[in-house]
C-alpha atoms as a PDB file:
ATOM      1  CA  UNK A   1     -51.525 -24.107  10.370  1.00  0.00           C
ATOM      2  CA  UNK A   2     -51.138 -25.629  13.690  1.00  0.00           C
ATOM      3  CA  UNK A   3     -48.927 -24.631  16.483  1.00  0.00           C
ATOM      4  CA  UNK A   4     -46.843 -27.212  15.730  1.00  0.00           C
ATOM      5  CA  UNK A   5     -45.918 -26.871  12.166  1.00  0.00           C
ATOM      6  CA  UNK A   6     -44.881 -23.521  12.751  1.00  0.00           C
ATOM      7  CA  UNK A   7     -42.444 -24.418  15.012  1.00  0.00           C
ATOM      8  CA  UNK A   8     -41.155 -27.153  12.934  1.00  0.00           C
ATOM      9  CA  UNK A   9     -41.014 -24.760  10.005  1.00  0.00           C
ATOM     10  CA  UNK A  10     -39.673 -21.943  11.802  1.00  0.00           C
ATOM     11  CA  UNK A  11     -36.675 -24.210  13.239  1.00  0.00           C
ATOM     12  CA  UNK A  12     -36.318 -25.495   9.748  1.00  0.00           C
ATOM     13  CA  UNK A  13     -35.861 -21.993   8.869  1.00  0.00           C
ATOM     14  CA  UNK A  14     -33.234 -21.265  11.643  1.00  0.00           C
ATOM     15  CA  UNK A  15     -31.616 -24.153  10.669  1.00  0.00           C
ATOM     16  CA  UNK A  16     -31.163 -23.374   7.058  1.00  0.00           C
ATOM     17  CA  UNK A  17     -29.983 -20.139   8.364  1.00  0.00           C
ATOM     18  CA  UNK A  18     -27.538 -21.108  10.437  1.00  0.00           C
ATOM     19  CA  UNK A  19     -26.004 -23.934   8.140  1.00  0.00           C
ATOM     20  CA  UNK A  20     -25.784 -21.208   5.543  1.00  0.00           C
ATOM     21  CA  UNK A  21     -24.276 -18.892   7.714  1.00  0.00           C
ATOM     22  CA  UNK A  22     -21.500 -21.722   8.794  1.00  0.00           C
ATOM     23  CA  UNK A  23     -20.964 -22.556   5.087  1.00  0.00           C
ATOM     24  CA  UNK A  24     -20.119 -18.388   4.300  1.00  0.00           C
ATOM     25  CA  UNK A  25     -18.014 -18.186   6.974  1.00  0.00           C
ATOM     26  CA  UNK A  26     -16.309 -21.083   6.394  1.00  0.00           C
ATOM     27  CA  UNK A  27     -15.822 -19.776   2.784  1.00  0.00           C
ATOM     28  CA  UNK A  28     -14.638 -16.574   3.740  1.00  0.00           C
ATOM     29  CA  UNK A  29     -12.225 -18.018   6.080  1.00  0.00           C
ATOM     30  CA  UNK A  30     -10.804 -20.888   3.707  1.00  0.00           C
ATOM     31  CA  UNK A  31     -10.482 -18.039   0.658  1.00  0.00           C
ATOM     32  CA  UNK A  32      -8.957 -15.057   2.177  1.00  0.00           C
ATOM     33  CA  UNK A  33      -5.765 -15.545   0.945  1.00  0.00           C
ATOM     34  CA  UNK A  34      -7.227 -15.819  -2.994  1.00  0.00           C
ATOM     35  CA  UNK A  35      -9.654 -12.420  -2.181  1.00  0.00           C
ATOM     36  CA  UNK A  36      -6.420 -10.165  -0.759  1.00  0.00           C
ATOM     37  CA  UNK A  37      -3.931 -11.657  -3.543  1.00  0.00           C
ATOM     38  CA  UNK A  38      -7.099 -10.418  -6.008  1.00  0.00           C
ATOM     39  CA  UNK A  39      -8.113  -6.888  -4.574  1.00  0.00           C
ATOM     40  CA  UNK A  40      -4.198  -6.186  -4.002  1.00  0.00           C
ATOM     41  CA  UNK A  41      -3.644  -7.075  -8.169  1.00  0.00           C
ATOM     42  CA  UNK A  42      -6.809  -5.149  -8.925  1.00  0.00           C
ATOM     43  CA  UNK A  43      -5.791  -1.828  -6.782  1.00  0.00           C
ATOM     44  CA  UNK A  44      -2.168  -1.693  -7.110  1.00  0.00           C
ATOM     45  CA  UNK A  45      -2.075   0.647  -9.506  1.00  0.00           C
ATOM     46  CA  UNK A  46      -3.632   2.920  -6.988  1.00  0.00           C
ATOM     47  CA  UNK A  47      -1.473   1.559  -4.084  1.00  0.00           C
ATOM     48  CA  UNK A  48       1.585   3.013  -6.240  1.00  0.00           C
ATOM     49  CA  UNK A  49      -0.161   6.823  -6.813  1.00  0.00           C
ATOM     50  CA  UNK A  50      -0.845   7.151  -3.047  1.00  0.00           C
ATOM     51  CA  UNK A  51       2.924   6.225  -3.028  1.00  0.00           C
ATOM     52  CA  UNK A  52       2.749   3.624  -0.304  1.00  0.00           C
ATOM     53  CA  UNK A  53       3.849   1.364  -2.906  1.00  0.00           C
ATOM     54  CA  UNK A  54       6.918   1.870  -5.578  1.00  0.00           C
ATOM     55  CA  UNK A  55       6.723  -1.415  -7.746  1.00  0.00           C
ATOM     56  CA  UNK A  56       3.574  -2.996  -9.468  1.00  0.00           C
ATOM     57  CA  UNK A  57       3.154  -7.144  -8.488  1.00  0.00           C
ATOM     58  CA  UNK A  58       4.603  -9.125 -11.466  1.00  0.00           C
ATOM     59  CA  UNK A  59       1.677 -11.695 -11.509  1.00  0.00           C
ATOM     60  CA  UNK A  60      -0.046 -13.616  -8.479  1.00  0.00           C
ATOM     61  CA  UNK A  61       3.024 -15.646  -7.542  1.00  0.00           C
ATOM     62  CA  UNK A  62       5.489 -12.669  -7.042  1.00  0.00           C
ATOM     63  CA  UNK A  63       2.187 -10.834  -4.847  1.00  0.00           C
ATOM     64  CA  UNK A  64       1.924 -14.013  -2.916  1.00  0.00           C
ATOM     65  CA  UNK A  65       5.752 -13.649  -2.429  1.00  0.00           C
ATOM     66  CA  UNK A  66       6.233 -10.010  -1.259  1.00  0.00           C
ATOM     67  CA  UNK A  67       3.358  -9.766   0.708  1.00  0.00           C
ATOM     68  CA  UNK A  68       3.949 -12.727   2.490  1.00  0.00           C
ATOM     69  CA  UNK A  69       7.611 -11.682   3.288  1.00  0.00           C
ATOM     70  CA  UNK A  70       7.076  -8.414   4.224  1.00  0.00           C
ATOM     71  CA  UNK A  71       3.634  -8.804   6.430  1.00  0.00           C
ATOM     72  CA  UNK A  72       3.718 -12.549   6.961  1.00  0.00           C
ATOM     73  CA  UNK A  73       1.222 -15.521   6.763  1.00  0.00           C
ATOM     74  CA  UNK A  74      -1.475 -14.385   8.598  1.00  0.00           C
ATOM     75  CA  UNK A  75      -1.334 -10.894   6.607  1.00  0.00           C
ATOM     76  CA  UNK A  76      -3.712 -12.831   4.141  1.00  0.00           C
ATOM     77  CA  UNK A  77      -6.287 -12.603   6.074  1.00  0.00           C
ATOM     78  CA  UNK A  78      -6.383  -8.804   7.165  1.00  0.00           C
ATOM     79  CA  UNK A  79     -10.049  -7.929   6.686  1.00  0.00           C
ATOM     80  CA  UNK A  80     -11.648 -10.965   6.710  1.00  0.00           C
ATOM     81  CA  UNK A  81     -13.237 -10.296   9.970  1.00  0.00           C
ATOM     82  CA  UNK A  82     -15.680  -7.666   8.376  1.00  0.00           C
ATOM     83  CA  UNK A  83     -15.961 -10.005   5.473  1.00  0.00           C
ATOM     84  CA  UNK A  84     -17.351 -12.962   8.123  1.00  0.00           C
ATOM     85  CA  UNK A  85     -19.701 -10.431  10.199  1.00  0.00           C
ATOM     86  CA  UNK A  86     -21.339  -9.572   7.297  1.00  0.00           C
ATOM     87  CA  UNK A  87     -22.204 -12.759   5.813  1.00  0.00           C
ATOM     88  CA  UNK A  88     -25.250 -14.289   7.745  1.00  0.00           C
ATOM     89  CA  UNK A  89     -26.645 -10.675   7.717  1.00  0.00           C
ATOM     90  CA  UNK A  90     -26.807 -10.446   3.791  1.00  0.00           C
ATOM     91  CA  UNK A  91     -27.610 -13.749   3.416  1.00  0.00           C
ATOM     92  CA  UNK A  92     -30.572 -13.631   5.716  1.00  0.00           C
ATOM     93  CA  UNK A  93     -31.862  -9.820   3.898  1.00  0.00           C
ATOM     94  CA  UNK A  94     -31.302 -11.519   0.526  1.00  0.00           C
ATOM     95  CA  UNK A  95     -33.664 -14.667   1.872  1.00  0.00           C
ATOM     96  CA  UNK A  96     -36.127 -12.107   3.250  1.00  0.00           C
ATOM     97  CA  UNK A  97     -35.744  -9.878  -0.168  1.00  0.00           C
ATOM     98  CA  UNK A  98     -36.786 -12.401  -2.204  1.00  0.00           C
ATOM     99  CA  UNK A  99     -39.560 -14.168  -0.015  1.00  0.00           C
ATOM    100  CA  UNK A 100     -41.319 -10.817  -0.039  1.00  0.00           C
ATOM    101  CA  UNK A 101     -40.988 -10.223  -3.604  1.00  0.00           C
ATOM    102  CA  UNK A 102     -43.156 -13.291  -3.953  1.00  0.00           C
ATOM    103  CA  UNK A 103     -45.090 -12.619  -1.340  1.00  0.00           C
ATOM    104  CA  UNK A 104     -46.609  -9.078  -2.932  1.00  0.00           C
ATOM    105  CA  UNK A 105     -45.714 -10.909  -6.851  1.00  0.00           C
ATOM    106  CA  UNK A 106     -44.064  -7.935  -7.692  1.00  0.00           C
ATOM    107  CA  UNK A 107     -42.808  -9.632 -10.320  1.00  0.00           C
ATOM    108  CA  UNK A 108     -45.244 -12.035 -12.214  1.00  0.00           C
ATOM    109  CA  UNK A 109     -43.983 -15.412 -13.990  1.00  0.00           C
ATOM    110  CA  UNK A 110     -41.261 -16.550 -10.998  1.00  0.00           C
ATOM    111  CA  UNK A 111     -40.336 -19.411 -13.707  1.00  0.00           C
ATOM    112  CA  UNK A 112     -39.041 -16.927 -16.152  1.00  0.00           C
ATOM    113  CA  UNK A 113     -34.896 -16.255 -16.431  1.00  0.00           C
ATOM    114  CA  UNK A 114     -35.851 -12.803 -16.582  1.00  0.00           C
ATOM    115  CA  UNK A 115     -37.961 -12.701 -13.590  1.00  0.00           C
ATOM    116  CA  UNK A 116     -35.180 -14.391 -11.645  1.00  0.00           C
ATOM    117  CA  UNK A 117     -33.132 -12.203 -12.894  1.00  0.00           C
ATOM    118  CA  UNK A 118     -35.061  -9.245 -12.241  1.00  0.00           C
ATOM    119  CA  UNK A 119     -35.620 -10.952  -8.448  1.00  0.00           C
ATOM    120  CA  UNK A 120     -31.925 -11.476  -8.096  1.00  0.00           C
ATOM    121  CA  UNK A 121     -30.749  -8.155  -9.040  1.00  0.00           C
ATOM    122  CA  UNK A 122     -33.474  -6.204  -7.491  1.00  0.00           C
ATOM    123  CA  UNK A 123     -32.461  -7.785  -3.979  1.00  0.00           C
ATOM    124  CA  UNK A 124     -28.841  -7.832  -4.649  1.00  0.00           C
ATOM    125  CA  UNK A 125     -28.823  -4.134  -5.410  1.00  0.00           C
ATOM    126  CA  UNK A 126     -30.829  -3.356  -1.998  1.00  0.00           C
ATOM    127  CA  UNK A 127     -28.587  -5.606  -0.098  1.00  0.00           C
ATOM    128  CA  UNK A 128     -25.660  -4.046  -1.412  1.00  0.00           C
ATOM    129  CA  UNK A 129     -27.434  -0.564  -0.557  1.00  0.00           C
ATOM    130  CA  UNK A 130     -27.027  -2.056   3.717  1.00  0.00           C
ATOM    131  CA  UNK A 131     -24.077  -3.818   3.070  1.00  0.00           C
ATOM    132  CA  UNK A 132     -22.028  -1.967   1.090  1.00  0.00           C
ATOM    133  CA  UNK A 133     -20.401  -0.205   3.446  1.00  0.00           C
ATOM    134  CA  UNK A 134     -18.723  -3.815   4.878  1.00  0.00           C
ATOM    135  CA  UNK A 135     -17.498  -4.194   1.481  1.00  0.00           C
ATOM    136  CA  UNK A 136     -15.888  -0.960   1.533  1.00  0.00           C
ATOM    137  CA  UNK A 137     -13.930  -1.401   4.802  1.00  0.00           C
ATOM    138  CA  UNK A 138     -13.122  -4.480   3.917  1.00  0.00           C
ATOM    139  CA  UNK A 139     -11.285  -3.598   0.519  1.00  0.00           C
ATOM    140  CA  UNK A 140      -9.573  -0.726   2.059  1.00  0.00           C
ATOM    141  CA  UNK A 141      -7.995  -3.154   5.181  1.00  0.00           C
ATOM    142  CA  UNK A 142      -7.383  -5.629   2.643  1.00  0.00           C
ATOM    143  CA  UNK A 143      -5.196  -3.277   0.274  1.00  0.00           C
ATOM    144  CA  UNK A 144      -3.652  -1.713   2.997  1.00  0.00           C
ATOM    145  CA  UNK A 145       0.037  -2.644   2.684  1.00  0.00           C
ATOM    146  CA  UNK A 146       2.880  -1.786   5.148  1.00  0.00           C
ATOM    147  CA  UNK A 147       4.717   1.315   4.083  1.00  0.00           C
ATOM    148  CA  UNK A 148       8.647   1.543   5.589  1.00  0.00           C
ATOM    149  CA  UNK A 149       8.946   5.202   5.760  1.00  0.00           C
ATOM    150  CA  UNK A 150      12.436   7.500   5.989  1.00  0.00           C
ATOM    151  CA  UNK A 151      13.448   6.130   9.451  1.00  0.00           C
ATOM    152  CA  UNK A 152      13.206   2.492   8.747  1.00  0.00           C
ATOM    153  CA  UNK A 153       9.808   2.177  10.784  1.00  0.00           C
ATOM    154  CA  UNK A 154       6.384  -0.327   9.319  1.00  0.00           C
ATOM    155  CA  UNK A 155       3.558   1.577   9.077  1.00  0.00           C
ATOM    156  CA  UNK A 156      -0.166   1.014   7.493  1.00  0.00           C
ATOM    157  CA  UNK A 157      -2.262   3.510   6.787  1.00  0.00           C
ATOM    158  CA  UNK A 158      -5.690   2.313   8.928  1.00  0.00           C
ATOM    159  CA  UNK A 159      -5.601   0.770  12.183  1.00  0.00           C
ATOM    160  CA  UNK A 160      -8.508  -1.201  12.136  1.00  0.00           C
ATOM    161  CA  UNK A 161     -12.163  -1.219  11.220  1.00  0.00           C
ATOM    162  CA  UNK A 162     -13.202   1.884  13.222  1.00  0.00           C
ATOM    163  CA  UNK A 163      -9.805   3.856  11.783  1.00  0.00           C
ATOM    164  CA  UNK A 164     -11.629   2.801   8.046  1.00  0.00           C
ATOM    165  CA  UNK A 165     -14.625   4.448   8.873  1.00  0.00           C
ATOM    166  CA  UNK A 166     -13.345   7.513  11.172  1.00  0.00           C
ATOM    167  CA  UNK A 167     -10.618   8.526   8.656  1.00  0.00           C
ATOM    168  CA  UNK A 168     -13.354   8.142   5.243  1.00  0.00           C
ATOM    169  CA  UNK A 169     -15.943  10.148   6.935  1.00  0.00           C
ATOM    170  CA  UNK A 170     -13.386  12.777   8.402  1.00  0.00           C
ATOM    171  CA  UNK A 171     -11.977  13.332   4.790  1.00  0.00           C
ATOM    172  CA  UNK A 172     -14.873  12.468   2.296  1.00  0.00           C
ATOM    173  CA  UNK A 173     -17.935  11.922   4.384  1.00  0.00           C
ATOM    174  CA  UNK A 174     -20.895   9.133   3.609  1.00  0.00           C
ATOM    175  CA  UNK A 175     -20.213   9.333  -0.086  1.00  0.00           C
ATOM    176  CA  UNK A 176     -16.293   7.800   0.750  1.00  0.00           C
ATOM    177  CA  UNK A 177     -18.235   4.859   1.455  1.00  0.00           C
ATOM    178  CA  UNK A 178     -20.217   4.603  -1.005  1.00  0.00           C
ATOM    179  CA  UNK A 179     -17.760   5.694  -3.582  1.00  0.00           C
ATOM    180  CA  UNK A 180     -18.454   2.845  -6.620  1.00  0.00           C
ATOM    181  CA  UNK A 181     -21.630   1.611  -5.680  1.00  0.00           C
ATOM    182  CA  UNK A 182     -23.326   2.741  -8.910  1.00  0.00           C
ATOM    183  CA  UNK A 183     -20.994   0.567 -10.998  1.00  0.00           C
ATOM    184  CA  UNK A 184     -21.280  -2.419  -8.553  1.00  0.00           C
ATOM    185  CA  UNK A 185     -24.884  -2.524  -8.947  1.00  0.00           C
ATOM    186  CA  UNK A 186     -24.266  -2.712 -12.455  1.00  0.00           C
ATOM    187  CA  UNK A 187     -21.917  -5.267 -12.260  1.00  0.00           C
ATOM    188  CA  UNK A 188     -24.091  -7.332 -10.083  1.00  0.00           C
ATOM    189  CA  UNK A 189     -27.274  -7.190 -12.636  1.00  0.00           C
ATOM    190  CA  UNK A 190     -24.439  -8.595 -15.192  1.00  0.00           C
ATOM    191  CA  UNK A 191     -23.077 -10.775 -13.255  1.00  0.00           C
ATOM    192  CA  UNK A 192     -27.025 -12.182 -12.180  1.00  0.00           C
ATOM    193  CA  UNK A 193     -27.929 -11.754 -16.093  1.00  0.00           C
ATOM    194  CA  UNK A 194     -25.042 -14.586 -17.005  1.00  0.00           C
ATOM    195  CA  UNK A 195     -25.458 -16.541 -14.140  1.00  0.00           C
ATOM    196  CA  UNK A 196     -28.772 -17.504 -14.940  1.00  0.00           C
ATOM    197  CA  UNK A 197     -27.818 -17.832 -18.302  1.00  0.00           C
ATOM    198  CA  UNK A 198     -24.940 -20.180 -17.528  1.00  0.00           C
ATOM    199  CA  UNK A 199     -26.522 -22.131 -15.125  1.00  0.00           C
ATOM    200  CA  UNK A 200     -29.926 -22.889 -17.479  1.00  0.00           C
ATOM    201  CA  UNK A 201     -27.261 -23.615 -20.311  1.00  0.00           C
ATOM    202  CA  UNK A 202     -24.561 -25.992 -18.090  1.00  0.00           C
ATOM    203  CA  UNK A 203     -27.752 -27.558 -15.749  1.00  0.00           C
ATOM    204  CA  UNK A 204     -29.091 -29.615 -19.377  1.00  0.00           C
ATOM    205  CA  UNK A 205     -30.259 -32.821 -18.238  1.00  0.00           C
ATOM    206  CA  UNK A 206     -29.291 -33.144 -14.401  1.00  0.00           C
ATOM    207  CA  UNK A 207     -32.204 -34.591 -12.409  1.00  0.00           C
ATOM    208  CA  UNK A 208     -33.082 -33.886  -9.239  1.00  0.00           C
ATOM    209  CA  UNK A 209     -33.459 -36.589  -6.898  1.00  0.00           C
ATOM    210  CA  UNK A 210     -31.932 -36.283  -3.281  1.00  0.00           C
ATOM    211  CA  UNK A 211     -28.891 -38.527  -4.240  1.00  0.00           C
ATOM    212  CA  UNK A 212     -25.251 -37.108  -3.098  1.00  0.00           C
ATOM    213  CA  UNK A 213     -24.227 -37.174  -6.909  1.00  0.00           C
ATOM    214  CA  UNK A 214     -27.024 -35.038  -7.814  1.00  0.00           C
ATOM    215  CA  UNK A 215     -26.166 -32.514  -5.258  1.00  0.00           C
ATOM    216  CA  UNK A 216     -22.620 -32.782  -6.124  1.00  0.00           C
ATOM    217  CA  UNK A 217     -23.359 -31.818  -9.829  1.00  0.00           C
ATOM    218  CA  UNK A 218     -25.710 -29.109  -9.085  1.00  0.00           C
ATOM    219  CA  UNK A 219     -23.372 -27.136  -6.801  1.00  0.00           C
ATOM    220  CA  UNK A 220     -20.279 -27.936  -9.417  1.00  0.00           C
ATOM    221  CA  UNK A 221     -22.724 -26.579 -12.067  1.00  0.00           C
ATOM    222  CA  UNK A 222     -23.482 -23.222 -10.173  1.00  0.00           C
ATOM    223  CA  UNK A 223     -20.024 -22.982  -8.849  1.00  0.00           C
ATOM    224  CA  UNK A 224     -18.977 -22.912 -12.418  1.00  0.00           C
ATOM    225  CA  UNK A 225     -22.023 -20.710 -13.492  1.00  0.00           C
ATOM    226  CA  UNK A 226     -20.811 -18.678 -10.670  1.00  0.00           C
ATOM    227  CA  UNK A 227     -17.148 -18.454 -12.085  1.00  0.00           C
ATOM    228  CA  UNK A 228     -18.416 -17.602 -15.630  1.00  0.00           C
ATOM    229  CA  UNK A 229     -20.574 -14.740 -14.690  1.00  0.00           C
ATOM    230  CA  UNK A 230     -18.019 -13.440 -12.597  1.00  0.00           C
ATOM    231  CA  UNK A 231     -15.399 -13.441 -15.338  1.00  0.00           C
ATOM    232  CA  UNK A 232     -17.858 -11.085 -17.180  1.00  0.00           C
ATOM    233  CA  UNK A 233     -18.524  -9.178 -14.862  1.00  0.00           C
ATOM    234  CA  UNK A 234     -15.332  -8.479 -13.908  1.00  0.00           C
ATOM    235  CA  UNK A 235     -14.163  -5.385 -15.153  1.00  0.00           C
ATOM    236  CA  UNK A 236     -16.755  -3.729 -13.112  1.00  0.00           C
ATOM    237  CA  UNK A 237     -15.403  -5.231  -9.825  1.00  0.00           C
ATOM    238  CA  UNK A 238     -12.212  -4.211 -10.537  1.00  0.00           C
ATOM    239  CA  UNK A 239     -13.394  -0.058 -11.269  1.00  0.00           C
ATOM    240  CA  UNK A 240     -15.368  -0.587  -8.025  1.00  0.00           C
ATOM    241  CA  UNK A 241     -12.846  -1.634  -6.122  1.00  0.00           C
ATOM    242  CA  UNK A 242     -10.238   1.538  -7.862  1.00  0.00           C
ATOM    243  CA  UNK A 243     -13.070   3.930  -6.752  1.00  0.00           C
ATOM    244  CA  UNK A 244     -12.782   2.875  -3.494  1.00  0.00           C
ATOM    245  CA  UNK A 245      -9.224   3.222  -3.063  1.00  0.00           C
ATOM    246  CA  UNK A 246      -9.527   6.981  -4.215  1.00  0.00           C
ATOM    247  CA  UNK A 247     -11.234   7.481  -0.836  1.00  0.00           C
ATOM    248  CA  UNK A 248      -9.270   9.846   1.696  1.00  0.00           C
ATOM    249  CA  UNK A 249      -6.891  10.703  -1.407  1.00  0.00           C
ATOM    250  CA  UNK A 250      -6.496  14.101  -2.889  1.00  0.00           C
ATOM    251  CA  UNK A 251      -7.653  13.397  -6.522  1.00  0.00           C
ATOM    252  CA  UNK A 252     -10.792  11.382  -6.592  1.00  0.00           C
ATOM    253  CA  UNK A 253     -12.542   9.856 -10.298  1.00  0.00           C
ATOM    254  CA  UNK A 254     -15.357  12.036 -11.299  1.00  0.00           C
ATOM    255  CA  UNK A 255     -17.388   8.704 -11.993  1.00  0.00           C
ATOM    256  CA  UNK A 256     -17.282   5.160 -12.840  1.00  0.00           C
ATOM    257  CA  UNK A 257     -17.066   5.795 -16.712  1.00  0.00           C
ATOM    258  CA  UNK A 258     -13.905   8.278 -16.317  1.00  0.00           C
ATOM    259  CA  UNK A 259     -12.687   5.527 -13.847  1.00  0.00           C
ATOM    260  CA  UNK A 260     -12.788   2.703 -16.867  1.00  0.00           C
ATOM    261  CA  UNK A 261     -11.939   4.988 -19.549  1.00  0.00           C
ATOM    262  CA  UNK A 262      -8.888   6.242 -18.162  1.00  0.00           C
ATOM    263  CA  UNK A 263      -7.871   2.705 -17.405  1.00  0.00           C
ATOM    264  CA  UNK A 264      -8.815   1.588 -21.040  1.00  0.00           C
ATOM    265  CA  UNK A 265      -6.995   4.878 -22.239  1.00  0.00           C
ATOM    266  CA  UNK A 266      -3.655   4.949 -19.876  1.00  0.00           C
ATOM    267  CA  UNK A 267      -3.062   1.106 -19.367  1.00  0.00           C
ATOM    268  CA  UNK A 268      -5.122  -0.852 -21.601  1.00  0.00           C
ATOM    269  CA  UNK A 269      -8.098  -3.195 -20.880  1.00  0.00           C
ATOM    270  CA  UNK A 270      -5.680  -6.230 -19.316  1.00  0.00           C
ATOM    271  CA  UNK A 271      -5.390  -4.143 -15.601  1.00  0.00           C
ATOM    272  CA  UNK A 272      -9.523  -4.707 -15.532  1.00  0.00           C
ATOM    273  CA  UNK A 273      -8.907  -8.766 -15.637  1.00  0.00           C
ATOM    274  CA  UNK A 274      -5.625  -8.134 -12.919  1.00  0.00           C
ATOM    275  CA  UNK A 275      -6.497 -10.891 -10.032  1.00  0.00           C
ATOM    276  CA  UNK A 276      -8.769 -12.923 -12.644  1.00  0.00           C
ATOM    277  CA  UNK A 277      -6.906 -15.994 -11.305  1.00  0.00           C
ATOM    278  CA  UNK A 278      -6.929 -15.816  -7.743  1.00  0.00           C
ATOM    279  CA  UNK A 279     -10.398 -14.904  -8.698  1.00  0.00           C
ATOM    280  CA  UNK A 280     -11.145 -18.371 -10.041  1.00  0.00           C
ATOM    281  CA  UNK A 281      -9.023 -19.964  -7.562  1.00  0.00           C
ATOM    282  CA  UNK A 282     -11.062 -18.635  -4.982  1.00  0.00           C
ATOM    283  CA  UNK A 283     -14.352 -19.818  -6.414  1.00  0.00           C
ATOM    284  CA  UNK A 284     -13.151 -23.227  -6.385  1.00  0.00           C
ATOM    285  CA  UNK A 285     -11.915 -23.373  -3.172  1.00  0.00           C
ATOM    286  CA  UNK A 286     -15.260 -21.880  -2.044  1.00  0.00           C
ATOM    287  CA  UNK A 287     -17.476 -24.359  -4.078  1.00  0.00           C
ATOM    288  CA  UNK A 288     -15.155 -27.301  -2.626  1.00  0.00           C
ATOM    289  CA  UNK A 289     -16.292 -25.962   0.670  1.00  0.00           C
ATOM    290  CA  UNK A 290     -20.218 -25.657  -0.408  1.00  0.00           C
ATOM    291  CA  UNK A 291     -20.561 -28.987  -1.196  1.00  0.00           C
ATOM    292  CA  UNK A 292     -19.248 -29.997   1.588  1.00  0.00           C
ATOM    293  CA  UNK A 293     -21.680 -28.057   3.488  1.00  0.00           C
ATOM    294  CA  UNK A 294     -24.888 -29.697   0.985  1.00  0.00           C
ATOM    295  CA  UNK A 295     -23.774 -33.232   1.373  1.00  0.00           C
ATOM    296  CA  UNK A 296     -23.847 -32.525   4.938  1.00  0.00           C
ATOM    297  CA  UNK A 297     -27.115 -31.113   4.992  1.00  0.00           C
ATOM    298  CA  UNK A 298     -28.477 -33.737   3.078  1.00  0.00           C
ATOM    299  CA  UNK A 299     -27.301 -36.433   5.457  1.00  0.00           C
ATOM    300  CA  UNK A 300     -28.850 -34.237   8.277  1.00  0.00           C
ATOM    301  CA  UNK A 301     -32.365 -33.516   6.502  1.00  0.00           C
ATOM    302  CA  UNK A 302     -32.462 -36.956   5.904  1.00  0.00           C
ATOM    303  CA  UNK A 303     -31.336 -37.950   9.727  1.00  0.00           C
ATOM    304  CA  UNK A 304     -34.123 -35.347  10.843  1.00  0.00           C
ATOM    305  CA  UNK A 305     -36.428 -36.984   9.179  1.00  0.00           C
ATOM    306  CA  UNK A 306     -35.714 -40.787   9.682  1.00  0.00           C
ATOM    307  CA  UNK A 307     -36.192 -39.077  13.443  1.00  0.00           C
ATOM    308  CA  UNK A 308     -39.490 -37.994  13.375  1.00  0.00           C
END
């Protein structure tokens, strides 16, 4: 390969990268508001045992009310600014994950739904192994609703990002942060397992040619793959995400199966959908935002090319 096609493909590269990066953020940004209203349905039974909250949120729109009244608009984004750093750095691992996995064929017949699956949760897993603890600091800032104590005053319980991580280590060490990362590596192998399965089953007949319909209906069909697989995999998002918040507190689950059995057994299996909404809003405002991002880089591969 000459000097020059190795630039060309290495810029390529980059610039994949970096539209990819500008698309995550840009999703993170645009649904905040949907991710807080979710983790704050999924963890407010917890909220209420650390007693920094006294009633539970009625539905979506009476969370959307109270928090918005007592921390304000931009209160739906606290957190989101771990949530942004971390997204060109697990996109780029999972690119580099996978390109190695076919690199060394560690897993023979790529074409296979169970080889992608196997690919897809294999490097999910290791990415969440790196990036997990993002996802933990962000949940925590995220949940982290103002508490008016006996003289009137607002207080939260963290700071900021370093308060997080200085507090969880001081009281409960590395494995704070990791607390739930067993059961979200087994809700991301479900959640790959149905997407796959979703997206061969909804993808039927769509061609593809390099027309802006095509795109369109490719990204609607994994946006809604997405959305399906995530509604399945769920419940194990929303244990995660109870494990966490038992971080720093006195009484801590012994595991993720005590975690959803005592849920199943004390409030029934509806508090392991709570946020399911905002969770689906929040996919389609994300996959609005995608194919923005594709059409766009269609027009511009197309542009680069017309150029050369």
């Amino acid at each position: 390969m000459s000097g020059t096609s190795k630039r060309g493909r290495l810029f390529g590269l980059v610039e994949n990268m970096l539209v990819a990066g500008a698309s995550g953020i840009a999703v993170k940004v645009a649904d905040a508001p949907f991710e807080r209203i979710k983790l704050l349905l999924q963890s407010q039974r917890e909220i209420i045992t650390a007693g920094r909250m006294t009633d539970p949120y009625k539905g979506i729109r009476d969370c959307i009310v109270r928090t918005y009244r007592t921390e304000g608009f931009l209160s739906f984004w606290r957190g989101n600014l771990i949530a942004c750093i971390g997204v060109i750095p697990q996109h780029a691992l999972m690119v580099c994950l996978l390109l190695k996995f076919e690199k060394f064929q560690l897993f023979s017949g790529s074409d296979s739904i169970y080889t992608k699956i196997a690919m897809g949760g294999a490097a999910s897993c290791i990415s969440l192994l790196i990036m997990y603890p993002l996802s933990y600091c962000r949940n925590r800032l995220a949940n982290d609703v103002i508490l008016t104590d006996s003289k009137g005053e607002q207080q939260r319980q963290f700071r900021g990002i370093i308060d997080v991580y200085r507090k969880t280590r001081a009281s409960d060490g590395i494995v704070g942060i990791y607390r739930g990362f067993f059961v979200s590596c087994l809700g991301t192998i479900v959640y790959r397992s149905f997407y796959y399965a979703f997206y061969d089953t909804l993808k039927g007949g769509i061609v593809n040619s390099q027309s802006m319909s095509s795109v369109v209906s490719s990204v609607t069909v994994g946006v809604a793959s997405a959305l399906l697989a995530g509604l399945v995999a769920y419940p194990f998002d929303t244990i995660r995400v109870r494990m966490q918040m038992r971080s720093i507190e006195p009484t801590k689950y012994k595991g993720s199966l005590q975690c959803g059995f005592q849920i199943l057994r004390n409030e029934g299996f509806r508090p392991l959908m709570s946020g399911a909404m905002a969770f689906i809003l929040k996919g389609i405002c994300g996959g609005a935002i995608h194919v923005c991002f594709d059409i766009f880089r269609l027009q511009y591969t197309k542009w680069r090319a017309n150029d050369k």
